[in-house]
PDB file of N, CA and C in Angstrom:
ATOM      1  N   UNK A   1     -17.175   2.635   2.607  1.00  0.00           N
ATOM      2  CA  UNK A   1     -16.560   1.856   1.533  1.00  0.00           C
ATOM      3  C   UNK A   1     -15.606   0.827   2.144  1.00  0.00           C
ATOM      4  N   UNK A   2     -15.973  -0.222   1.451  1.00  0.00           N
ATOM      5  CA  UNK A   2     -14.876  -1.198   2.396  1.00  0.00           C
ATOM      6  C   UNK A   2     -13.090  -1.320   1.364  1.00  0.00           C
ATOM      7  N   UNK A   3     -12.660  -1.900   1.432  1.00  0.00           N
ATOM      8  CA  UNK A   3     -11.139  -2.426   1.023  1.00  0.00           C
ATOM      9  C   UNK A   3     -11.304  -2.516  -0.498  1.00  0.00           C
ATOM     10  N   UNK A   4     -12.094  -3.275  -0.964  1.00  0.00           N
ATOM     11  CA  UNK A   4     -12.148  -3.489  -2.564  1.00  0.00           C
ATOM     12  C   UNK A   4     -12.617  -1.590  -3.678  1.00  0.00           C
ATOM     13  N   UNK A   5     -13.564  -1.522  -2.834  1.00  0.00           N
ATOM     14  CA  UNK A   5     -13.914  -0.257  -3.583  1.00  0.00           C
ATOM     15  C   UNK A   5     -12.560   0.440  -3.806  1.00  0.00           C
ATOM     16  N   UNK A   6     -11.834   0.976  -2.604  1.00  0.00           N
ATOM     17  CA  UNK A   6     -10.776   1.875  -2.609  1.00  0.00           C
ATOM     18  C   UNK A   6      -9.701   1.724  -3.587  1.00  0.00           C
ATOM     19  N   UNK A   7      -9.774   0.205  -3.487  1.00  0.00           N
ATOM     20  CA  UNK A   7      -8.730  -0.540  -4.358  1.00  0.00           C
ATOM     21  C   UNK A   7      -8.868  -0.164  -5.852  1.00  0.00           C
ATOM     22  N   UNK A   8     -10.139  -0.904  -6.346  1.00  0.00           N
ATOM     23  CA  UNK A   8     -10.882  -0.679  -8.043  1.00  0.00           C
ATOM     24  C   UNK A   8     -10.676   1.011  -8.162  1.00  0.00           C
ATOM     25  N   UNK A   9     -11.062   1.667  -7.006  1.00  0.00           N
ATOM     26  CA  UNK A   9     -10.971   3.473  -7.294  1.00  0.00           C
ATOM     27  C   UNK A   9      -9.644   3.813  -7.898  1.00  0.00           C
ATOM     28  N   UNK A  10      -8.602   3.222  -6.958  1.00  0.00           N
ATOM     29  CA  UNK A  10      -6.957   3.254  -6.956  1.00  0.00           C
ATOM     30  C   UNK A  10      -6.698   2.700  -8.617  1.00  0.00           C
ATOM     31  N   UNK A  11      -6.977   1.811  -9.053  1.00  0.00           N
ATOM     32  CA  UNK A  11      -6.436   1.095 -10.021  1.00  0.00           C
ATOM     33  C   UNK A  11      -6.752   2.470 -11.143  1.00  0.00           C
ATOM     34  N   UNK A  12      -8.194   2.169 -11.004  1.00  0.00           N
ATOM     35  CA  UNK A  12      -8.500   3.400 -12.550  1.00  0.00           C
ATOM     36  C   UNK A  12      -7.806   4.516 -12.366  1.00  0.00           C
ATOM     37  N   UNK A  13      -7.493   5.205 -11.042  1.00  0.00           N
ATOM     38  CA  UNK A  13      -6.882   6.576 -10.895  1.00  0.00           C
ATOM     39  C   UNK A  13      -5.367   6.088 -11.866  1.00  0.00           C
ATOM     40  N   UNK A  14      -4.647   5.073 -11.328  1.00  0.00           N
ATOM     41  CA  UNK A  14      -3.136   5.014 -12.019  1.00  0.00           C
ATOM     42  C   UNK A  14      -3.354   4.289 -13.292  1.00  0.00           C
ATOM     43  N   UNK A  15      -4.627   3.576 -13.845  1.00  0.00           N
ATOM     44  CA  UNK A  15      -4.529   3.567 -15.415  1.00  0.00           C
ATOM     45  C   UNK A  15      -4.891   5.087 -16.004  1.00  0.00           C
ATOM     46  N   UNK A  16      -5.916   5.503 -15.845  1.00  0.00           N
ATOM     47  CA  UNK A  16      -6.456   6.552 -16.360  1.00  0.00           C
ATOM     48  C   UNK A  16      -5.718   7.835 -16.040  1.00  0.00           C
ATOM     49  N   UNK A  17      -5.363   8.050 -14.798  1.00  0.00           N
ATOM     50  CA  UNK A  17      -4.832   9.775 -14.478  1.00  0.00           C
ATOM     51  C   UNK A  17      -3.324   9.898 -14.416  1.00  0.00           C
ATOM     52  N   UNK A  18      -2.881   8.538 -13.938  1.00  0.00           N
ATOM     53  CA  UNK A  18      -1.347   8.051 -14.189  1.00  0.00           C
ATOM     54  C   UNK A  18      -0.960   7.864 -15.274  1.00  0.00           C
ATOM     55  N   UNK A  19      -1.683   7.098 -15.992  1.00  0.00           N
ATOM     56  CA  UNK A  19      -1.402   6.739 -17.427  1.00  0.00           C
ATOM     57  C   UNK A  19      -0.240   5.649 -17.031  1.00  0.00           C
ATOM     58  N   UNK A  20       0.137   4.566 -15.933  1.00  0.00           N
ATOM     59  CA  UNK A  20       0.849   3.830 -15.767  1.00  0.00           C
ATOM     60  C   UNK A  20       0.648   2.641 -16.224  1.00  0.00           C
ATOM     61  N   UNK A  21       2.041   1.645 -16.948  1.00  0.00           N
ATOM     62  CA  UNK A  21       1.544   0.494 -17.980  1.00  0.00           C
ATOM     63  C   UNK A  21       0.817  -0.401 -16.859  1.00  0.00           C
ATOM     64  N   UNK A  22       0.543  -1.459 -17.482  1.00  0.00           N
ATOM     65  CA  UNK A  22      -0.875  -2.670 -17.076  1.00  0.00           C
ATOM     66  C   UNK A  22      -0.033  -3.329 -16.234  1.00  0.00           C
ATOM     67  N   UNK A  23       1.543  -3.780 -16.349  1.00  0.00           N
ATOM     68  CA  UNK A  23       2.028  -4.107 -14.663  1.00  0.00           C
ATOM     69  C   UNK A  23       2.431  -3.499 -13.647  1.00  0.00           C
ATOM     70  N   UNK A  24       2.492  -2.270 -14.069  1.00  0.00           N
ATOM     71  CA  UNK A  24       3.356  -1.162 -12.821  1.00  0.00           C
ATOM     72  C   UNK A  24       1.817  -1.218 -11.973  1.00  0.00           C
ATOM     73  N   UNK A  25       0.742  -0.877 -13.150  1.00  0.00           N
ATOM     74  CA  UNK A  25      -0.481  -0.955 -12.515  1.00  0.00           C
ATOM     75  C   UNK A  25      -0.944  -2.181 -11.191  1.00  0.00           C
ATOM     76  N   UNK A  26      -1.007  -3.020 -11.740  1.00  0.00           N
ATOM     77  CA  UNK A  26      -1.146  -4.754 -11.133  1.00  0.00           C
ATOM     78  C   UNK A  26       0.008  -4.715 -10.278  1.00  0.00           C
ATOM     79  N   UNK A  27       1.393  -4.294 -10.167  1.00  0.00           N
ATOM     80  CA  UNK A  27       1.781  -4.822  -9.042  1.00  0.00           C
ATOM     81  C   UNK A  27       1.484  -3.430  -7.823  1.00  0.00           C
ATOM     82  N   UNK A  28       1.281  -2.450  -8.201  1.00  0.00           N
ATOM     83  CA  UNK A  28       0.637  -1.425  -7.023  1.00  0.00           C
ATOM     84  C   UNK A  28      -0.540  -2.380  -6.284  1.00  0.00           C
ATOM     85  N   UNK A  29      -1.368  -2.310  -7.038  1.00  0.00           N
ATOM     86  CA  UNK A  29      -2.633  -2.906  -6.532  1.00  0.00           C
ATOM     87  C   UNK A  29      -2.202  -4.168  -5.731  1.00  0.00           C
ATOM     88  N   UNK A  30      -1.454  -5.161  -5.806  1.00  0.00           N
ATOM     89  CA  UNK A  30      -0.798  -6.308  -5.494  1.00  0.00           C
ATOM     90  C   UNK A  30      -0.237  -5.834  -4.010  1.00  0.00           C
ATOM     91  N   UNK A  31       0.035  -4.678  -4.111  1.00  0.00           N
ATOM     92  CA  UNK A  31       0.564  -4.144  -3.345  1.00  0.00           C
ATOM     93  C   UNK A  31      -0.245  -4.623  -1.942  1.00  0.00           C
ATOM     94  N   UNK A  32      -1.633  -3.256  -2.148  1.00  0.00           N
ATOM     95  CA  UNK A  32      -2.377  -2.981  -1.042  1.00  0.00           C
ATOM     96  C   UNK A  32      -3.072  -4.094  -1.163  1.00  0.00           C
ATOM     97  N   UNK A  33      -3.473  -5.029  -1.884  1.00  0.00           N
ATOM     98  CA  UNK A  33      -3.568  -6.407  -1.530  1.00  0.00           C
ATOM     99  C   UNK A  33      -3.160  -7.280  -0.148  1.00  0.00           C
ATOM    100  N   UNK A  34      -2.015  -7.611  -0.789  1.00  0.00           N
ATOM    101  CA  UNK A  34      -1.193  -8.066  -0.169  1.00  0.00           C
ATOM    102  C   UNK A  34      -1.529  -8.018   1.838  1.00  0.00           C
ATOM    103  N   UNK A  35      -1.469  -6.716   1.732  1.00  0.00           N
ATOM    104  CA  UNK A  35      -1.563  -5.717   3.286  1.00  0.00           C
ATOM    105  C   UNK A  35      -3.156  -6.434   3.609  1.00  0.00           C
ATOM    106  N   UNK A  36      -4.132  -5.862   2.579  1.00  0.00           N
ATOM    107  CA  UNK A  36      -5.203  -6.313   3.078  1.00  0.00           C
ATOM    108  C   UNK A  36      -5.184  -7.825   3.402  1.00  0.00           C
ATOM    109  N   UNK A  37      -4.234  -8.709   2.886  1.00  0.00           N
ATOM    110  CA  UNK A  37      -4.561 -10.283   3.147  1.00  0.00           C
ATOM    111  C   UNK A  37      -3.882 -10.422   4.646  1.00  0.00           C
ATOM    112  N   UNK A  38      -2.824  -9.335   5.023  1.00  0.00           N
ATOM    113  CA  UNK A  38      -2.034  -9.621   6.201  1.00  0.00           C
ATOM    114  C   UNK A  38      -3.051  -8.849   7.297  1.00  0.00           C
ATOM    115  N   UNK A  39      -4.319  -8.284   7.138  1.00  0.00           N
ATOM    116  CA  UNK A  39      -5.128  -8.002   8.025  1.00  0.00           C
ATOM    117  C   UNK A  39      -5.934  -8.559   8.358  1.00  0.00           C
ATOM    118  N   UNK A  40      -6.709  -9.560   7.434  1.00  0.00           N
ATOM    119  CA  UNK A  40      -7.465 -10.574   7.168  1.00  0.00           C
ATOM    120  C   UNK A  40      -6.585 -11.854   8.063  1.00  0.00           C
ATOM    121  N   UNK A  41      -5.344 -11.840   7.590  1.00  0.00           N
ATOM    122  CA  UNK A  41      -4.711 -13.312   8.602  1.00  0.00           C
ATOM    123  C   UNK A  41      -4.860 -12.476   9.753  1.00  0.00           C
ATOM    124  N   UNK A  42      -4.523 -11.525  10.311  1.00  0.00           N
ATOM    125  CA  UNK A  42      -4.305 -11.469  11.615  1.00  0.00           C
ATOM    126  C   UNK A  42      -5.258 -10.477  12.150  1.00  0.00           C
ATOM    127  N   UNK A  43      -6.662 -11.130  11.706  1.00  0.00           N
ATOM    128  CA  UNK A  43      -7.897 -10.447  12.173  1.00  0.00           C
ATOM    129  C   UNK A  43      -7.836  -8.633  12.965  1.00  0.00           C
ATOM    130  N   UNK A  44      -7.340  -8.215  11.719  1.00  0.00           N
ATOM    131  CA  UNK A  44      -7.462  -6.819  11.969  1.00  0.00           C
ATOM    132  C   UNK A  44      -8.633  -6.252  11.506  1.00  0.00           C
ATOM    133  N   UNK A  45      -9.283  -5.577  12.389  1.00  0.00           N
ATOM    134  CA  UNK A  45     -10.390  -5.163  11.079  1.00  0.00           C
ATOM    135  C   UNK A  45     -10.055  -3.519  10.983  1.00  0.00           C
ATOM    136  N   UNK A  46      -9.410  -2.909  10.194  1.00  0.00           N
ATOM    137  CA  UNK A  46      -9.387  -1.591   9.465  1.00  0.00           C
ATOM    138  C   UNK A  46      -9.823  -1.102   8.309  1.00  0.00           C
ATOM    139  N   UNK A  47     -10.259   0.213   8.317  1.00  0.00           N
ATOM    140  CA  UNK A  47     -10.406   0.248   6.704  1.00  0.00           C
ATOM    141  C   UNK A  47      -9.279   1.239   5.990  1.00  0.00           C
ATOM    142  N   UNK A  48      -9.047   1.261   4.870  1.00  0.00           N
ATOM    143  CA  UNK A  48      -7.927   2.437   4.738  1.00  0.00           C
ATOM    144  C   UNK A  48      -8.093   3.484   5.684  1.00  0.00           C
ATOM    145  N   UNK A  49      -8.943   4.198   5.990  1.00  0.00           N
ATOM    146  CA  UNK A  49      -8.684   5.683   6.323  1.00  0.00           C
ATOM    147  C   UNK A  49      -8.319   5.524   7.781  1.00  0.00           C
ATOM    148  N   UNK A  50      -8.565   4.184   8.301  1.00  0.00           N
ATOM    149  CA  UNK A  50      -8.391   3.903   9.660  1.00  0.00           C
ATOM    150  C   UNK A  50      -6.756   3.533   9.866  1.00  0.00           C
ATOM    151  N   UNK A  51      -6.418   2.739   8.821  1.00  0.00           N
ATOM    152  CA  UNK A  51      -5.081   2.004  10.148  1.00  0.00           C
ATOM    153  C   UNK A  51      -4.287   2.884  10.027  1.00  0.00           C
ATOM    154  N   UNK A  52      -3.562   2.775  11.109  1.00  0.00           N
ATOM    155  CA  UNK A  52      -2.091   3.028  11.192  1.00  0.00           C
ATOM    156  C   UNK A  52      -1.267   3.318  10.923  1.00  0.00           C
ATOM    157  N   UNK A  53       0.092   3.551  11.594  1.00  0.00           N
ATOM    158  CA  UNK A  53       1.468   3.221  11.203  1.00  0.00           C
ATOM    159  C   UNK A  53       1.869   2.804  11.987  1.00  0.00           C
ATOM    160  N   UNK A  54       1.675   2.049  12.830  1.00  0.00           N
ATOM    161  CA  UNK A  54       2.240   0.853  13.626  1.00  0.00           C
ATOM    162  C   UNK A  54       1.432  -0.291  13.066  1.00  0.00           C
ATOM    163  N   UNK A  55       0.193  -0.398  12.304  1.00  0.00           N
ATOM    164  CA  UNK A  55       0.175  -1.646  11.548  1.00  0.00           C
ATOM    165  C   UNK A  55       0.764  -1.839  10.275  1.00  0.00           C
ATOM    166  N   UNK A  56       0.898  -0.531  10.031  1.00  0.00           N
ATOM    167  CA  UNK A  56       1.968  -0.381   8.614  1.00  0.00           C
ATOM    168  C   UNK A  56       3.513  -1.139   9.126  1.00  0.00           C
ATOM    169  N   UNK A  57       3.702  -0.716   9.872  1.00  0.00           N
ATOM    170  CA  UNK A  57       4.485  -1.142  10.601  1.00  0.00           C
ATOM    171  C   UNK A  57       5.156  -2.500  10.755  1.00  0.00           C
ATOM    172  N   UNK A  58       3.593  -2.831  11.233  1.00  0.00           N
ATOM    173  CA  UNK A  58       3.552  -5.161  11.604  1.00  0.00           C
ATOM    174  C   UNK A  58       3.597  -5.273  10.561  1.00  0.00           C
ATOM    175  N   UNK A  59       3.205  -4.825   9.213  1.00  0.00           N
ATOM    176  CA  UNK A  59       3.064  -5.447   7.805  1.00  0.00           C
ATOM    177  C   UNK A  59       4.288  -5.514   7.114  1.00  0.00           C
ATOM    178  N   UNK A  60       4.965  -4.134   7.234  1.00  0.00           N
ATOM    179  CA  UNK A  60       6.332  -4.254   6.842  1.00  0.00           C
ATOM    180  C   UNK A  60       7.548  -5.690   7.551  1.00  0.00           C
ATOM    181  N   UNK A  61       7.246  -5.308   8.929  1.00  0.00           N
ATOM    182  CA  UNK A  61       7.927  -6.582   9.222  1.00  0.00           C
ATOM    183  C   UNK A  61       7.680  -8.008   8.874  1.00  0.00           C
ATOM    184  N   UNK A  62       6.230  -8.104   8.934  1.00  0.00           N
ATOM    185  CA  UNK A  62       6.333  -9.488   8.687  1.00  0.00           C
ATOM    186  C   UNK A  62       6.537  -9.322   7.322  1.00  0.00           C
ATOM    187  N   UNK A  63       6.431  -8.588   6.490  1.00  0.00           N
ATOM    188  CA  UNK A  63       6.910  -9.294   4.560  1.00  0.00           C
ATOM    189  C   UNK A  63       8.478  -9.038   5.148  1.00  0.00           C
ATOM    190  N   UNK A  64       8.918  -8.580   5.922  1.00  0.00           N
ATOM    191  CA  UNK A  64      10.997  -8.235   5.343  1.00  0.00           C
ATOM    192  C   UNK A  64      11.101  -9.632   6.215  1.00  0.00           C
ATOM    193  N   UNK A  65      10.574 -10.532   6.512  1.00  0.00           N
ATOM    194  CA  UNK A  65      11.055 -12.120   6.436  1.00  0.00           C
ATOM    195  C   UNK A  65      10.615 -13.363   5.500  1.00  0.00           C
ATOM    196  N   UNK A  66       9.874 -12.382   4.418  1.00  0.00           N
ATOM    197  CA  UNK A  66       9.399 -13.115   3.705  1.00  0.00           C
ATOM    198  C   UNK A  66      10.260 -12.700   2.043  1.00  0.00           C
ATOM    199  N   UNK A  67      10.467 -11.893   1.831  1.00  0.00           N
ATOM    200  CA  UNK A  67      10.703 -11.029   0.506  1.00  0.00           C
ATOM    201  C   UNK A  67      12.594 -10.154   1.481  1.00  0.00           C
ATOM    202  N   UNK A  68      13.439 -10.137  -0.335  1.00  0.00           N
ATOM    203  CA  UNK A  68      14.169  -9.521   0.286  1.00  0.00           C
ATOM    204  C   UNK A  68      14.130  -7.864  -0.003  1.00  0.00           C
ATOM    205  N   UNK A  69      14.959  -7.213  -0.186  1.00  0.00           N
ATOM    206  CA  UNK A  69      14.757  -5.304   0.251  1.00  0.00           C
ATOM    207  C   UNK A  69      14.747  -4.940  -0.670  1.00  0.00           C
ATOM    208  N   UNK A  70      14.798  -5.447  -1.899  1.00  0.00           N
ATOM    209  CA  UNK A  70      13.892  -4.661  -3.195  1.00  0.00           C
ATOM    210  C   UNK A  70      12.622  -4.791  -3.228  1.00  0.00           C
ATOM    211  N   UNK A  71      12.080  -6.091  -3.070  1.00  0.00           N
ATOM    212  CA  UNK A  71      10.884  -6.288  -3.104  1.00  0.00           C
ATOM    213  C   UNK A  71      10.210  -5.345  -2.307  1.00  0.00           C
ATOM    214  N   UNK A  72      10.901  -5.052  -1.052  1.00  0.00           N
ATOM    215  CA  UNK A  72      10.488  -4.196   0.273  1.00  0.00           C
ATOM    216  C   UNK A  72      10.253  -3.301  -0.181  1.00  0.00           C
ATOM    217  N   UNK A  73      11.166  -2.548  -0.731  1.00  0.00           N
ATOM    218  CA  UNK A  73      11.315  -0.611  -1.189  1.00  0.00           C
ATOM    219  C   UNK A  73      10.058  -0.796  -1.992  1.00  0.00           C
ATOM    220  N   UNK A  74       9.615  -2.179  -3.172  1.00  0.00           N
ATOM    221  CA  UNK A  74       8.688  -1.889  -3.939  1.00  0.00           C
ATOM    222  C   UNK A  74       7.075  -1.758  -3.456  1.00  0.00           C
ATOM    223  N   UNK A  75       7.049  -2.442  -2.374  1.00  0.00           N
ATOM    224  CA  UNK A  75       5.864  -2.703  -1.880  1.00  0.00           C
ATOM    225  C   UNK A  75       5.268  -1.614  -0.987  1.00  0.00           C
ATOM    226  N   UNK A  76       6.703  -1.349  -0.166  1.00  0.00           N
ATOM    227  CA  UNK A  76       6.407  -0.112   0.188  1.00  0.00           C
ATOM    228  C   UNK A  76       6.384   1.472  -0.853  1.00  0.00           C
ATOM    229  N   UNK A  77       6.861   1.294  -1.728  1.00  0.00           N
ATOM    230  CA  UNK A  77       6.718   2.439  -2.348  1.00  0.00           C
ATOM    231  C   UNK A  77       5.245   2.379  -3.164  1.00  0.00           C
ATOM    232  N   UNK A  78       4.905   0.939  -3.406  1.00  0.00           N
ATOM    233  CA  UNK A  78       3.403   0.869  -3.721  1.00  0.00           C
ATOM    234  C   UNK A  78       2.126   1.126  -2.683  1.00  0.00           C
ATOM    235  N   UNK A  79       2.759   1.018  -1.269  1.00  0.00           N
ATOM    236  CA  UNK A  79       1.533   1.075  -0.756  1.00  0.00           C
ATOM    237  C   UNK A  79       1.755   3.163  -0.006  1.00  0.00           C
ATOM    238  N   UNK A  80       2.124   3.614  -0.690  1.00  0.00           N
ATOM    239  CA  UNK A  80       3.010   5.016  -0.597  1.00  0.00           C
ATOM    240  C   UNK A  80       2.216   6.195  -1.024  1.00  0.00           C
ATOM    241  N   UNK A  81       1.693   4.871  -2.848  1.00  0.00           N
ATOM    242  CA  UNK A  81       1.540   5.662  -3.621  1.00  0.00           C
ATOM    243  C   UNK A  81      -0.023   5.455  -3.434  1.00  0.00           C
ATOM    244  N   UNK A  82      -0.866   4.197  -2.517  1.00  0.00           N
ATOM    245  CA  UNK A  82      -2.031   3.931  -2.459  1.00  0.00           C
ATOM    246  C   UNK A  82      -2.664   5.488  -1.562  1.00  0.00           C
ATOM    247  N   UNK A  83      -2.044   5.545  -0.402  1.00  0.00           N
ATOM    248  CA  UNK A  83      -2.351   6.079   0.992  1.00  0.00           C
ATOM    249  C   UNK A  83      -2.055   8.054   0.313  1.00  0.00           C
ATOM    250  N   UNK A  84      -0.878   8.083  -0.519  1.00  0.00           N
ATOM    251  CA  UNK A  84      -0.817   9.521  -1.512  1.00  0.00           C
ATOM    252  C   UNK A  84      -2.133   9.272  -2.463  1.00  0.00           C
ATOM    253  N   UNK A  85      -3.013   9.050  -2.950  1.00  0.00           N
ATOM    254  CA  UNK A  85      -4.101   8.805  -3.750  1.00  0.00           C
ATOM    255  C   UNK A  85      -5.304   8.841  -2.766  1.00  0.00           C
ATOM    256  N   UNK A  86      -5.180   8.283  -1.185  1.00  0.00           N
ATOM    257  CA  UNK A  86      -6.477   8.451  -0.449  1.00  0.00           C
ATOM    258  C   UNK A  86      -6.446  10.054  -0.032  1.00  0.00           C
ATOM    259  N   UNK A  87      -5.833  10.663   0.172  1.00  0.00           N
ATOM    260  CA  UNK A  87      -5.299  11.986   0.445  1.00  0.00           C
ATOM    261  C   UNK A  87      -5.510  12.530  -0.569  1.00  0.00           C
ATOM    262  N   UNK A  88      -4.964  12.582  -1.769  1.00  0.00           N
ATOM    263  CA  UNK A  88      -5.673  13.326  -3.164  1.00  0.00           C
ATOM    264  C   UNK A  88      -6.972  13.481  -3.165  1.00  0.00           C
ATOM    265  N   UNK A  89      -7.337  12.522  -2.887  1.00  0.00           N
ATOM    266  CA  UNK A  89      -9.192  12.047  -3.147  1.00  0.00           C
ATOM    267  C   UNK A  89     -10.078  12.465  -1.497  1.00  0.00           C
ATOM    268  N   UNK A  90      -8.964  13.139  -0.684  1.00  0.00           N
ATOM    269  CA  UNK A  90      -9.543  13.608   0.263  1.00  0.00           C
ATOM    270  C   UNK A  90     -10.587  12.779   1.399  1.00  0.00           C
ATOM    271  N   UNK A  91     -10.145  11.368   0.850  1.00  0.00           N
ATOM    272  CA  UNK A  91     -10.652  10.244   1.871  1.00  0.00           C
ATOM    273  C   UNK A  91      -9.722  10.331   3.436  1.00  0.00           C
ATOM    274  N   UNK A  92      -8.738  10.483   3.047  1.00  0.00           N
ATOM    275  CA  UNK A  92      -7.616  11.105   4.862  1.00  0.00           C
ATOM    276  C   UNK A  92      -6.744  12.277   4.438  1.00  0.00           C
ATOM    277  N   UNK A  93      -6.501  12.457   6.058  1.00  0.00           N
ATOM    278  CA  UNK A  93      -5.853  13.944   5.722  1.00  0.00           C
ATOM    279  C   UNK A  93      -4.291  13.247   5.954  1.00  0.00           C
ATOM    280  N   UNK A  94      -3.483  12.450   6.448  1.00  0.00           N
ATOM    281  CA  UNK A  94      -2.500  12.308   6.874  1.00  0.00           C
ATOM    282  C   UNK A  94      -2.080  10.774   6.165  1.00  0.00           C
ATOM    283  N   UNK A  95      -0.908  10.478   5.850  1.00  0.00           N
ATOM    284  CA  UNK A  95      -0.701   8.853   5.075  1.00  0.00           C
ATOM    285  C   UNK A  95       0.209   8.540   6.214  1.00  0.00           C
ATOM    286  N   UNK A  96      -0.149   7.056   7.118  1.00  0.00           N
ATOM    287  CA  UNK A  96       0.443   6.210   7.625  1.00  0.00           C
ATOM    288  C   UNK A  96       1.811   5.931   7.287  1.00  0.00           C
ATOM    289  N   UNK A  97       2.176   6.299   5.655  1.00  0.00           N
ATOM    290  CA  UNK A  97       3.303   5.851   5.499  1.00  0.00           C
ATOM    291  C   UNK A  97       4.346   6.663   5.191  1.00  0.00           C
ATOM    292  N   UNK A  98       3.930   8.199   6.116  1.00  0.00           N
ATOM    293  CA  UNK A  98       4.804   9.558   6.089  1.00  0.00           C
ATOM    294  C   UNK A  98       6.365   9.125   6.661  1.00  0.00           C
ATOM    295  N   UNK A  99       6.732   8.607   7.697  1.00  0.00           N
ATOM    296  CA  UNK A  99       7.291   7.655   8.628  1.00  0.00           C
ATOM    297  C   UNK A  99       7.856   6.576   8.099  1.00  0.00           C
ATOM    298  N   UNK A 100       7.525   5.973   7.394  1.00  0.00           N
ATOM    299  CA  UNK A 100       8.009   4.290   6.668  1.00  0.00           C
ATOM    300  C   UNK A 100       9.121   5.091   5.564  1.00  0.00           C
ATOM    301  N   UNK A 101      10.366   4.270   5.667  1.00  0.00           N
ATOM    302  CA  UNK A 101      11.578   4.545   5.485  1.00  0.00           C
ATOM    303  C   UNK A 101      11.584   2.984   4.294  1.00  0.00           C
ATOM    304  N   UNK A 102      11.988   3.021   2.933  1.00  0.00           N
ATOM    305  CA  UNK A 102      12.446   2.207   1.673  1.00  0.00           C
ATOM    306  C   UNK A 102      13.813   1.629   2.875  1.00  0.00           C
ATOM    307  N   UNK A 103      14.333   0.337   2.783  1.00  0.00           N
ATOM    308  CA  UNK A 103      15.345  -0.122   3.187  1.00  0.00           C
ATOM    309  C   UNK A 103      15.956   0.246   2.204  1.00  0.00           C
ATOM    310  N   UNK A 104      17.161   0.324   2.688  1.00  0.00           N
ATOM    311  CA  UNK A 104      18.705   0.667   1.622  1.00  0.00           C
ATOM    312  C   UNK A 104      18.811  -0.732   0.665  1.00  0.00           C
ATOM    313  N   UNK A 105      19.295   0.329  -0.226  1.00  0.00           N
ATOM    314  CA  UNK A 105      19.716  -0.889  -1.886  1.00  0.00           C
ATOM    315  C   UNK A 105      20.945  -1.036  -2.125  1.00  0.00           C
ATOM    316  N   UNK A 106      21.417  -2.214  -2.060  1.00  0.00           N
ATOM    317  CA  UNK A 106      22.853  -2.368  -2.039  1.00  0.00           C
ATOM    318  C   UNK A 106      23.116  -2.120  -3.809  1.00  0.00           C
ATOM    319  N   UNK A 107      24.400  -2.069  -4.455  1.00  0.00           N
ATOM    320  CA  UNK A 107      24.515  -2.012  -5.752  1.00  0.00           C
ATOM    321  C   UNK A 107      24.878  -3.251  -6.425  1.00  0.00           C
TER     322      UNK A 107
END
């Protein structure tokens, strides 16, 4: 299965089994998007069950110069909840993003 399948799988799991509204939905997905476009620029070829956490890693860094640390905590907590859903569904045994730490939220 390549990137899109996992994705469309992901979406129906958090409309249907989440029961999460139509943007919490869209910006998850936006989420692992996102990641997939920063693999695509920098000719990675992975598929979910493959990468990392040291490309989790490069991805986080390069968005925390792009976006500031809410956006961060969100993206990362979206792509959290992608990699907890490949593991449900028994596509990997371990999530890349066991390790990846939300930056602190100022008040």
């Amino acid at each position: 299965m390549n990137w899109n399948t996992y994705i469309k799988s992901y979406q129906s799991y958090l409309k249907i089994e989440r029961g999460l509204s139509k943007n919490t939905t869209e910006n998850y997905v936006f989420d692992v998007e996102r990641l997939c476009s920063f693999l695509d620029e920098n000719q990675i070829v992975v598929s979910p069950i493959t990468v990392s956490e040291e490309i989790i890693q490069q991805f986080i860094y390069s968005i925390s110069k792009e976006v500031g640390s809410r956006s961060q905590a969100r993206i990362i907590s979206g792509l959290k909840s992608f990699f907890s859903y490949l593991i449900f569904e028994d596509y990997r045994s371990d999530s890349p993003m066991e390790l990846i730490e939300s930056p602190r939220l100022g008040r």
